[in-house]
Protein backbone atom coordinates (compact mmCIF):
# COMPACT_ATOMS: atom_id res chain seq x y z
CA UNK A 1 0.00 0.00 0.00
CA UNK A 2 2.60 1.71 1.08
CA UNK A 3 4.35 1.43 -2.48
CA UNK A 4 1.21 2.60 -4.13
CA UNK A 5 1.27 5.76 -2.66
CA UNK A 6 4.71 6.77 -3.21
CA UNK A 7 3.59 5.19 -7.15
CA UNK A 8 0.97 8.13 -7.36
CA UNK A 9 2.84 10.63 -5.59
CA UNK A 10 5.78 10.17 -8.12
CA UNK A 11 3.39 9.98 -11.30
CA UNK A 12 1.37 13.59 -9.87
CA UNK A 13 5.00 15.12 -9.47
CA UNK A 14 6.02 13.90 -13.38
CA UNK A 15 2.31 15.04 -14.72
CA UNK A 16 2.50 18.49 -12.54
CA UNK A 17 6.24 18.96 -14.19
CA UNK A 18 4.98 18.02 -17.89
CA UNK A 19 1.99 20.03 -17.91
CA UNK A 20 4.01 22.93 -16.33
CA UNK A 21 6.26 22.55 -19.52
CA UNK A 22 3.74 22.28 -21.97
CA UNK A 23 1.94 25.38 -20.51
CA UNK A 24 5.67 27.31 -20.97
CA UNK A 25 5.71 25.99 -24.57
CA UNK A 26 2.20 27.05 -24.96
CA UNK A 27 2.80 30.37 -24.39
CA UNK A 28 0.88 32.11 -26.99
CA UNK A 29 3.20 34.07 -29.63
CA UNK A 30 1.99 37.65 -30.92
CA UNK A 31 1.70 38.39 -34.46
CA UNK A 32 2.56 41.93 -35.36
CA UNK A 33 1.70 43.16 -38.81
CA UNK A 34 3.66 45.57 -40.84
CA UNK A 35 2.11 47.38 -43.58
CA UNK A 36 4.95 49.80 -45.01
CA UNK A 37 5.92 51.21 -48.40
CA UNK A 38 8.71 48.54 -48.68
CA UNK A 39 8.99 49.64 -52.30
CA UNK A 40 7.77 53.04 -54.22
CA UNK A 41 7.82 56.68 -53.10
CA UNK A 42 7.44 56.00 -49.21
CA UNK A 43 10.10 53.66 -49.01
CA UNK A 44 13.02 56.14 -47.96
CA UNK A 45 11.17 56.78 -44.82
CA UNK A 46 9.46 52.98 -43.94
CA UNK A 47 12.92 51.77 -44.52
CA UNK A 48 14.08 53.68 -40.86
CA UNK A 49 10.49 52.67 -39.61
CA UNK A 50 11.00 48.69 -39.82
CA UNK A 51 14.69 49.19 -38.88
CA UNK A 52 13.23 50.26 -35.46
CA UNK A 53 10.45 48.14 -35.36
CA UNK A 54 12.85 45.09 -35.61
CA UNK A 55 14.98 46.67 -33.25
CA UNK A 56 12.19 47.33 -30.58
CA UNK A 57 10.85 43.71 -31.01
CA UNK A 58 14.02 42.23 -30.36
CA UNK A 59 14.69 44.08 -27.01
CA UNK A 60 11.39 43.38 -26.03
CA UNK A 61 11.72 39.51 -27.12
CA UNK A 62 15.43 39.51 -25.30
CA UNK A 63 13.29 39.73 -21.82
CA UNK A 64 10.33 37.03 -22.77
CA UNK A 65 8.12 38.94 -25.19
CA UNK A 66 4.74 41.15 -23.90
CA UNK A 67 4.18 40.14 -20.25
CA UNK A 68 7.68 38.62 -20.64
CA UNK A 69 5.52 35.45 -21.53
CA UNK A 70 4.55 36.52 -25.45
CA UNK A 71 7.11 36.66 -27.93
CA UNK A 72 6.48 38.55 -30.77
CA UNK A 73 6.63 37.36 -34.37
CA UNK A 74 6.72 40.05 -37.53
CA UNK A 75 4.44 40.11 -40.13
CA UNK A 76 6.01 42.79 -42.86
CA UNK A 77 3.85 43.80 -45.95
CA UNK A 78 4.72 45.83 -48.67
CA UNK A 79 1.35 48.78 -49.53
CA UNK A 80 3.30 49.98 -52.41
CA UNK A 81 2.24 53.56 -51.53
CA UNK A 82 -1.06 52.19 -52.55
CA UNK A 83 -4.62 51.96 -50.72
CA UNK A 84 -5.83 49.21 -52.50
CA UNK A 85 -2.51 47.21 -51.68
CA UNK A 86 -2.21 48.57 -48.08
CA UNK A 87 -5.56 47.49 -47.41
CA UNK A 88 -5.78 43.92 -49.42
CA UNK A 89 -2.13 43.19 -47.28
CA UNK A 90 -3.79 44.42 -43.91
CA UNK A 91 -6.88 41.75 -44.63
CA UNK A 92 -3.90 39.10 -45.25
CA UNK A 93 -2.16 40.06 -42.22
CA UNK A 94 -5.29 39.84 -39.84
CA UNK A 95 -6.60 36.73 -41.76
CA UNK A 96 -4.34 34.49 -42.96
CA UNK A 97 -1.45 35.39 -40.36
CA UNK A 98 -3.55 36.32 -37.43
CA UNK A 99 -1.99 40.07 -36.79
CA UNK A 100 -3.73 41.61 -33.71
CA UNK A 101 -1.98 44.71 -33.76
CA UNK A 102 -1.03 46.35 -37.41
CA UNK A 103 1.69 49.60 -37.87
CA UNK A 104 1.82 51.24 -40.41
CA UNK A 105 1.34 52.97 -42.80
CA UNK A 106 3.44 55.68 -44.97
CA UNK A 107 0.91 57.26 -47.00
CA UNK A 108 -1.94 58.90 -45.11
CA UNK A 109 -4.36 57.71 -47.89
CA UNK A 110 -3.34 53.72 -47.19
CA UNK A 111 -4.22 54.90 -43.30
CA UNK A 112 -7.55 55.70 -43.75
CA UNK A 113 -8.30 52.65 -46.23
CA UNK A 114 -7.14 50.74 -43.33
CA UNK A 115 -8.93 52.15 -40.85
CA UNK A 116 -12.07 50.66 -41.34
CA UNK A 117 -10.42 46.97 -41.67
CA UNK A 118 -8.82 47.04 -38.80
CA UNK A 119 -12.14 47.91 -36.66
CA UNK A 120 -14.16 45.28 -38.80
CA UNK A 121 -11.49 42.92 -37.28
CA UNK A 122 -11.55 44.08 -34.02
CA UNK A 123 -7.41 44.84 -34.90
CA UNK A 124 -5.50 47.42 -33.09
CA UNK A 125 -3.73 49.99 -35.91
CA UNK A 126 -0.54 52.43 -34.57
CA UNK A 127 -0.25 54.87 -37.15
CA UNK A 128 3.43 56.18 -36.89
CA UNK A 129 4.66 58.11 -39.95
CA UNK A 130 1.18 59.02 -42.05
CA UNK A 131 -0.29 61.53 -39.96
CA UNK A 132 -3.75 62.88 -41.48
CA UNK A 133 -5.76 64.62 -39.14
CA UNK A 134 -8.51 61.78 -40.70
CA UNK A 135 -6.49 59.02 -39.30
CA UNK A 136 -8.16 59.59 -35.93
CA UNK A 137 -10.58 62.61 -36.36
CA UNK A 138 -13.30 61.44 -38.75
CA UNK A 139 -15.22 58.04 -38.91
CA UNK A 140 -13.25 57.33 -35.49
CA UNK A 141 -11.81 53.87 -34.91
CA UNK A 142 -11.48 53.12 -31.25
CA UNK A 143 -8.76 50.58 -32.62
CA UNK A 144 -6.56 53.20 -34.33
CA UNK A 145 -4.43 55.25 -32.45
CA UNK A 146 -1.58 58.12 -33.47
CA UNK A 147 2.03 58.34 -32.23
CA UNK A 148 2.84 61.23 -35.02
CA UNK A 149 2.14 64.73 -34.57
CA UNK A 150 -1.23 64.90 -37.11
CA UNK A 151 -1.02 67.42 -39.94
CA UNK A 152 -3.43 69.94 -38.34
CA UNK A 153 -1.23 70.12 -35.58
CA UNK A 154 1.96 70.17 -37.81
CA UNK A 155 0.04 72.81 -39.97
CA UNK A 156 -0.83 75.11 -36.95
CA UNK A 157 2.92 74.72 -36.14
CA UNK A 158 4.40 76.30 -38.78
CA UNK A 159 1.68 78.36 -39.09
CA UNK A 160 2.07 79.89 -35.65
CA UNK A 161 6.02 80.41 -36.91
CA UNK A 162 5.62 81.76 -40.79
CA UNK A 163 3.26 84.35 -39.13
CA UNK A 164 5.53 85.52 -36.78
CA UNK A 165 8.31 85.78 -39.68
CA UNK A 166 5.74 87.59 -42.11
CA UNK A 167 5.32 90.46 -39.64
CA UNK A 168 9.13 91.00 -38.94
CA UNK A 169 9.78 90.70 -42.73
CA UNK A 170 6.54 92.40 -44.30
CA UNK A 171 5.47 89.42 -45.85
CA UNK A 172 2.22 89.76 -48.18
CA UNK A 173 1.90 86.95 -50.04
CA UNK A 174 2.55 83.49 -50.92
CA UNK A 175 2.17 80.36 -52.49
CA UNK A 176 1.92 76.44 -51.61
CA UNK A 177 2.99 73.52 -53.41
CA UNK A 178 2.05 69.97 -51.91
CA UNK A 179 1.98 66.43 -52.66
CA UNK A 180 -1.35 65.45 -54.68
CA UNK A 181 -2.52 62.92 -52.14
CA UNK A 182 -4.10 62.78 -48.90
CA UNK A 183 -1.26 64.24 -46.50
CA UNK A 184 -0.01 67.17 -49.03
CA UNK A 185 -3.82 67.85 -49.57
CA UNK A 186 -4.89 67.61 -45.75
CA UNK A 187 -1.50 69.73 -44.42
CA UNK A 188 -2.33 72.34 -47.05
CA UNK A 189 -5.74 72.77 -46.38
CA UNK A 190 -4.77 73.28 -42.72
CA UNK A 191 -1.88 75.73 -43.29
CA UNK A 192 -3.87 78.08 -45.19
CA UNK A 193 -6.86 77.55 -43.06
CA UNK A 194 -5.08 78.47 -40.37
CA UNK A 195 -2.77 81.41 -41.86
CA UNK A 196 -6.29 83.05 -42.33
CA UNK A 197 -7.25 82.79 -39.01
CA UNK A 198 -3.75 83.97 -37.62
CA UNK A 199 -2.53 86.37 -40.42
CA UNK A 200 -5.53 86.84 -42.36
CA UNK A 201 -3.79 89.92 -44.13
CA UNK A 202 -1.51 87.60 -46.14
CA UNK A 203 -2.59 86.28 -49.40
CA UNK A 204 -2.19 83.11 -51.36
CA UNK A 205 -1.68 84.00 -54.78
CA UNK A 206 -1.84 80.17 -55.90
CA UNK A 207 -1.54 76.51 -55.39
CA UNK A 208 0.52 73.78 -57.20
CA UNK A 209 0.25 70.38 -56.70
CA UNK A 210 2.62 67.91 -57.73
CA UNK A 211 1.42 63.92 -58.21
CA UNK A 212 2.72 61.89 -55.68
CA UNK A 213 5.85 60.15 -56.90
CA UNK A 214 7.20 63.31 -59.09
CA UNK A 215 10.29 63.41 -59.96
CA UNK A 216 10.93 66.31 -62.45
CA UNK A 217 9.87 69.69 -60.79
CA UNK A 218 11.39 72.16 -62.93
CA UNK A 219 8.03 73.00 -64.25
CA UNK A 220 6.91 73.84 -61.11
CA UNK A 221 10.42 75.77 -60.00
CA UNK A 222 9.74 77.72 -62.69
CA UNK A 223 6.08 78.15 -62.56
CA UNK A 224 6.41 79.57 -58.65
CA UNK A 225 9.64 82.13 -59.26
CA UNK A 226 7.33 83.66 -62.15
CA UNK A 227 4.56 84.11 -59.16
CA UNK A 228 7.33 85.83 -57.30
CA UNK A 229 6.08 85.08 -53.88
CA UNK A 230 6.88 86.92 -50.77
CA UNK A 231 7.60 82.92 -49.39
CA UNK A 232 6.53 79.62 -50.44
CA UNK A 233 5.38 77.21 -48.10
CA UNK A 234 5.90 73.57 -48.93
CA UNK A 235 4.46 69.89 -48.26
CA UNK A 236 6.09 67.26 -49.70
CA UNK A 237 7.57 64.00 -48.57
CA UNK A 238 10.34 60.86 -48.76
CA UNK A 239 12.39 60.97 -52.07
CA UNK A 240 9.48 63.27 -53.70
CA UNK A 241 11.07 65.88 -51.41
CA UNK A 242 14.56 64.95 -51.64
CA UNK A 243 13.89 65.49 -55.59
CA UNK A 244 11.96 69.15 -55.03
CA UNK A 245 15.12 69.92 -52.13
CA UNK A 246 18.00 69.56 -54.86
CA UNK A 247 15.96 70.52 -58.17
CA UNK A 248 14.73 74.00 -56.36
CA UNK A 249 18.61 74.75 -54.93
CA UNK A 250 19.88 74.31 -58.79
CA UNK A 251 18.37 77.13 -59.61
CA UNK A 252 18.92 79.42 -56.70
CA UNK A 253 15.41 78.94 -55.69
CA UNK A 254 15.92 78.95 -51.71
CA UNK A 255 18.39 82.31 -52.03
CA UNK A 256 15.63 84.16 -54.32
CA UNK A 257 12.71 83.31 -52.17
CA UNK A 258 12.20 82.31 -48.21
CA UNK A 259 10.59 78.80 -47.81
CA UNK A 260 9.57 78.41 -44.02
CA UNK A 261 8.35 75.87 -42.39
CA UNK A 262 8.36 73.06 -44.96
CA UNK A 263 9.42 68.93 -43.60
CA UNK A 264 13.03 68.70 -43.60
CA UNK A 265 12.99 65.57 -41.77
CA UNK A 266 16.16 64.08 -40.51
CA UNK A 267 16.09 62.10 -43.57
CA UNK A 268 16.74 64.86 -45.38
CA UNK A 269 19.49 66.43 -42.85
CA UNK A 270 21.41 63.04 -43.13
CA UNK A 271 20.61 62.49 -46.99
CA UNK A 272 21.70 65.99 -48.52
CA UNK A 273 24.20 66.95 -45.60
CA UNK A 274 26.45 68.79 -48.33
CA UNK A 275 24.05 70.11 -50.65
CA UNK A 276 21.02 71.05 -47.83
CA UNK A 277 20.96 75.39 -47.94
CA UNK A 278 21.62 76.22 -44.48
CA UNK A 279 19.79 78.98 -42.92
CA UNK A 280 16.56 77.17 -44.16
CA UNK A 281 13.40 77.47 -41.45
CA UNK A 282 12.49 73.88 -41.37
CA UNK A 283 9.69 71.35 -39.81
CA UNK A 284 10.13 67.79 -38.03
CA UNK A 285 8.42 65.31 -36.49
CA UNK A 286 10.73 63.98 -33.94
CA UNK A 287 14.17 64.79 -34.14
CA UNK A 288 16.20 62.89 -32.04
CA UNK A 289 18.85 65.60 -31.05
CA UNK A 290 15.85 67.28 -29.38
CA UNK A 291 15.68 64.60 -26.76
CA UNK A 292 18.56 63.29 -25.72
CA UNK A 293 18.67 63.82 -22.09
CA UNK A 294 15.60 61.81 -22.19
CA UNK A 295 17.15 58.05 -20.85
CA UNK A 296 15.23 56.04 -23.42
CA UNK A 297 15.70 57.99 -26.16
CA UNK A 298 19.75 58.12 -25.23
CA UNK A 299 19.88 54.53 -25.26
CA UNK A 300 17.49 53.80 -28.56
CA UNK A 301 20.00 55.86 -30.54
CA UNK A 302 22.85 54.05 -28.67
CA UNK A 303 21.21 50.83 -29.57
CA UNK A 304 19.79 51.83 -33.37
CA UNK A 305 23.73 53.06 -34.27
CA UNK A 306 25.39 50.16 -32.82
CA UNK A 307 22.57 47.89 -35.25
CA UNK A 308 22.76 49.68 -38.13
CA UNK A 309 25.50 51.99 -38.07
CA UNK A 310 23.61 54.98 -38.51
CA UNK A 311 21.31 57.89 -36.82
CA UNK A 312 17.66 57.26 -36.67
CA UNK A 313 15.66 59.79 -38.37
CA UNK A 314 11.80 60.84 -37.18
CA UNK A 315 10.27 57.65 -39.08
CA UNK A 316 12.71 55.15 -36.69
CA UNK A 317 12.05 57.26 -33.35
CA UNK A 318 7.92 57.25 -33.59
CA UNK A 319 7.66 53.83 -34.92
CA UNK A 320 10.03 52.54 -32.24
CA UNK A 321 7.48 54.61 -29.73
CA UNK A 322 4.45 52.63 -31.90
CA UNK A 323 5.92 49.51 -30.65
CA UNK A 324 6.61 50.48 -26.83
CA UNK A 325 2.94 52.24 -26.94
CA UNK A 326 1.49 49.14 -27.42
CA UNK A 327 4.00 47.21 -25.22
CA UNK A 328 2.47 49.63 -22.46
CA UNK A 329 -0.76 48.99 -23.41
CA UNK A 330 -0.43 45.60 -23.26
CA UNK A 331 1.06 45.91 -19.55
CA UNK A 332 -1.60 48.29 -18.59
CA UNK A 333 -4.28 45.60 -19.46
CA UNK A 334 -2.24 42.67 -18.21
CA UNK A 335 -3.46 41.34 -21.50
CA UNK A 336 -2.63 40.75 -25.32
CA UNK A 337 -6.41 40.27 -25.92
CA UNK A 338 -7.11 43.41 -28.36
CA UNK A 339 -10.36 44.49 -27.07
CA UNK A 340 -8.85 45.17 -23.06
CA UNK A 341 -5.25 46.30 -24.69
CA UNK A 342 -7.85 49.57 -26.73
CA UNK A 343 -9.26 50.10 -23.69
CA UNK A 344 -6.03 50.41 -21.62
CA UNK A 345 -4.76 52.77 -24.39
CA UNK A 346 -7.27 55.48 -24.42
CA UNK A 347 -6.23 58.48 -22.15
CA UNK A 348 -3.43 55.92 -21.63
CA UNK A 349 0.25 58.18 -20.34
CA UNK A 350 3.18 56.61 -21.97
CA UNK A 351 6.63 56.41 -21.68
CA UNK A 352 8.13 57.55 -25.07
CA UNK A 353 11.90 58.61 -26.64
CA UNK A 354 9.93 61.63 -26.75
CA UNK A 355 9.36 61.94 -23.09
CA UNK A 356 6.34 61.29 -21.04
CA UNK A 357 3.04 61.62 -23.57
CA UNK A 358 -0.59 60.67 -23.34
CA UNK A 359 -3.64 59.85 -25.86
CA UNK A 360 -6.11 62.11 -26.37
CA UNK A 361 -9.63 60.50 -25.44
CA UNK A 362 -11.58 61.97 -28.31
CA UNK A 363 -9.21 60.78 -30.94
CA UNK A 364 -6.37 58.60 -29.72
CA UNK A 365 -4.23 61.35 -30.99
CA UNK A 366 -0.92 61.18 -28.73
CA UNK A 367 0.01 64.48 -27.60
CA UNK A 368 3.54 64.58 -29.42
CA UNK A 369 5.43 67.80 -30.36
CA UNK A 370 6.11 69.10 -33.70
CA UNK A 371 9.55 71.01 -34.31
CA UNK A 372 10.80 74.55 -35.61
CA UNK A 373 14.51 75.44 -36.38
CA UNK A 374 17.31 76.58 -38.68
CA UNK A 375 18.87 73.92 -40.66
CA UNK A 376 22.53 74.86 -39.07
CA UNK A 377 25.95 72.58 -38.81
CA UNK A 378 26.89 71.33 -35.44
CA UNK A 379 30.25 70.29 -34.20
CA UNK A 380 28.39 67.05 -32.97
CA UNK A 381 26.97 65.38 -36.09
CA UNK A 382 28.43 64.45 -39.41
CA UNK A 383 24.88 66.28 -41.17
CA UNK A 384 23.60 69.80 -40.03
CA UNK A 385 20.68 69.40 -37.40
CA UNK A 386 18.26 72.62 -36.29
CA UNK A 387 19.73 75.25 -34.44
CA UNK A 388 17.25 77.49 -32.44
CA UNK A 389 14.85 74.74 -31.84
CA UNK A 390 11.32 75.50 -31.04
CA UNK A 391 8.90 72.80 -29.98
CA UNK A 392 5.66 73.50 -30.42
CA UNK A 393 3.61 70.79 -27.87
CA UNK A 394 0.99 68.71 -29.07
CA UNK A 395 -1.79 70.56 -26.39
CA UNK A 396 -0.81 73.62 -28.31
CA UNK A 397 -1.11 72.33 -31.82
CA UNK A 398 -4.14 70.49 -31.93
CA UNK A 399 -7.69 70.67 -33.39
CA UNK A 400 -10.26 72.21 -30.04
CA UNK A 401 -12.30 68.98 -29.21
CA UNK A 402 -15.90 70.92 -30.11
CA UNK A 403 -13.51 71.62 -33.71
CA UNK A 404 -13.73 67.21 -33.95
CA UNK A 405 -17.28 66.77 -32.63
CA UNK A 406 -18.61 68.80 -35.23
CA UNK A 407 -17.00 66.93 -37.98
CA UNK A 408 -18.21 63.90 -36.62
CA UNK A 409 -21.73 65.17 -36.32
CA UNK A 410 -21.70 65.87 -39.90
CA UNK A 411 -20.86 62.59 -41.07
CA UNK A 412 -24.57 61.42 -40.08
């Protein structure tokens, strides 16, 4: 009898120890999706963005995964700058490889078309480099959230700068030339929305608009120095503006007429360090020189440089924040089930390279700065960086809340 017991006592111990390692190994993995402009006009920036994504999932995997019991496995799609792509890749994602969070994407117009999968899904979607006011102000998705400034509250940025300039220089008029698509179209409309409100004497005398992808703009060089504009005010992106940037400086455009204000990114600061006019009045997203007494910035630079052997530019620092949002989340809820993770999100403070930020509950619109300066050398970097940094805080910048509930009650 006495045999039999210590039989059974032995057999419990082995069962207890092999269901203890079959509930390790059962550890559920998550699937992240990644739906970038691998290819096309965007890819210049979503390059930088998966570089840090990659980067962020392997620290976070180093230490167990979410929860430190989840280890995550990347899903990367290509949208081809492309809405009908992004959005037949984001059904793949969620469908065939089971995705419950997707980030992405580079074009503001493959956000939106997104949008409404993701919520059909019940799939959480981090925006991190398009950055439409749409994204997250009209037909809301409680699944989609923003980590990049939006462009209403990159528009009222350089807005709130140009018309300070205009009335120590005498400014009267301009002109705007922006990206035919969804961002260039949406950060237009705000900037000269919002230059009437400010500086309503100044007056736009007219508006190109480039296709997105263009790579010949002499036509349009041209076409604006016959305007002869008091300043131009630009909105164009990726290689599209890295084309614009050295076309316009060929023929003297930046000496002959002041161009505040427009996205010099750090892509471009790196890219065209010899060629880049300095003295230019420039706009960012998230620059890292701006925050590096900030700890986890410090080290994500540390740690991007030592991977790739470069700087990161504004694309790697807010999709790198994407990924630690939702690792935060994800804590917050004690959960990778998407439905608690939304919920732990909204209003949610975060921990970002950035410094502390929060989502806004209207919109899940983080409250991340946008960026002023002079494109200027600096003894510390190998590219020139802004000097006389202004950052212009995301409680500043964005749309009033009564601004966003009266869109929405218009799309009834």
């Amino acid at each position: 009898m006495k045999f039999k017991i210590i039989a059974v006592v032995c057999a419990l111990v082995l069962l207890g120890g092999f269901f203890h390692i079959d509930r390790t190994q059962a550890a559920e993995t998550y699937n992240l999706g990644v739906d970038l402009a691998i290819t096309g006009t965007g890819a210049l920036y979503s390059k930088d963005g998966i570089d840090a994504i990659k980067l962020a999932v392997k620290e976070i995997n180093g230490n167990g995964g979410f929860l430190g019991n989840h280890p995550i496995k990347l899903f990367i799609r290509d949208s081809h700058t492309k809405p009908d792509v992004a959005v037949r890749e984001a059904k793949d994602l969620i469908l065939r490889d089971k995705v419950r969070t997707i980030l992405g994407t580079y074009s503001s117009a493959c956000a939106v078309a997104i949008k409404p999968v993701a919520k059909e899904y019940k799939v959480l979607h981090i925006a991190a480099i398009s950055n439409s006011e749409d994204i997250t102000k009209v037909h809301f998705s409680p699944y989609t959230f923003s980590v990049v400034p939006n462009s209403y509250m990159q528009a009222k940025a350089v807005v709130l700068g140009v018309a300070n300039l205009a009335k120590k220089k005498g400014w009267k008029n301009y002109v705007t030339i922006a990206s035919d698509y969804e961002w260039g179209r949406s950060t237009q409309n705000n900037t000269v929305a919002l230059l009437k409100q400010i500086a309503p004497d100044l007056k736009l005398k007219k508006e190109f608009w480039p296709r997105l992808g263009e790579t010949q703009f002499t036509s349009y060089i041209t076409a604006i120095m016959a305007q002869k504009p008091d300043f131009v005010i630009g909105s164009i992106a990726s290689k599209d503006n890295v084309a614009w940037i050295k076309q316009a400086k060929a023929y003297g455009f930046f000496k002959k007429i002041p161009y505040p204000g427009s996205l010099i990114s750090v892509s471009e600061l790196i890219l065209q360090a010899k060629t880049l006019t300095r003295g230019l009045v420039g706009l960012c997203r998230a620059p890292f020189f701006a925050h590096m007494d900030i700890p986890m910035m410090a080290n994500f630079v540390k740690n991007f440089r030592a991977a790739y052997n470069r700087y990161p530019s504004d694309w790697a620092v807010m999709e790198y924040d994407a990924v630690y949002a939702l690792k935060q989340g994800i804590e917050k809820a004690n959960s990778i089930d998407s439905e608690k993770v939304k919920d732990a999100l909204k209003g949610a403070t975060i921990d970002t390279t950035r410094g502390k930020l929060f989502f806004r509950d209207i919109d899940n619109q983080l409250s991340c700065s946008s960026y002023l300066g002079v494109v200027a050398d600096d003894p510390k970097y190998p590219f020139p960086i802004y000097h006389d940094l202004v950052e212009v805080k995301g409680p500043d910048s964005w749309r009033p809340k009564a601004e966003i509930l009266e869109a929405r009650e218009k799309e009834k």
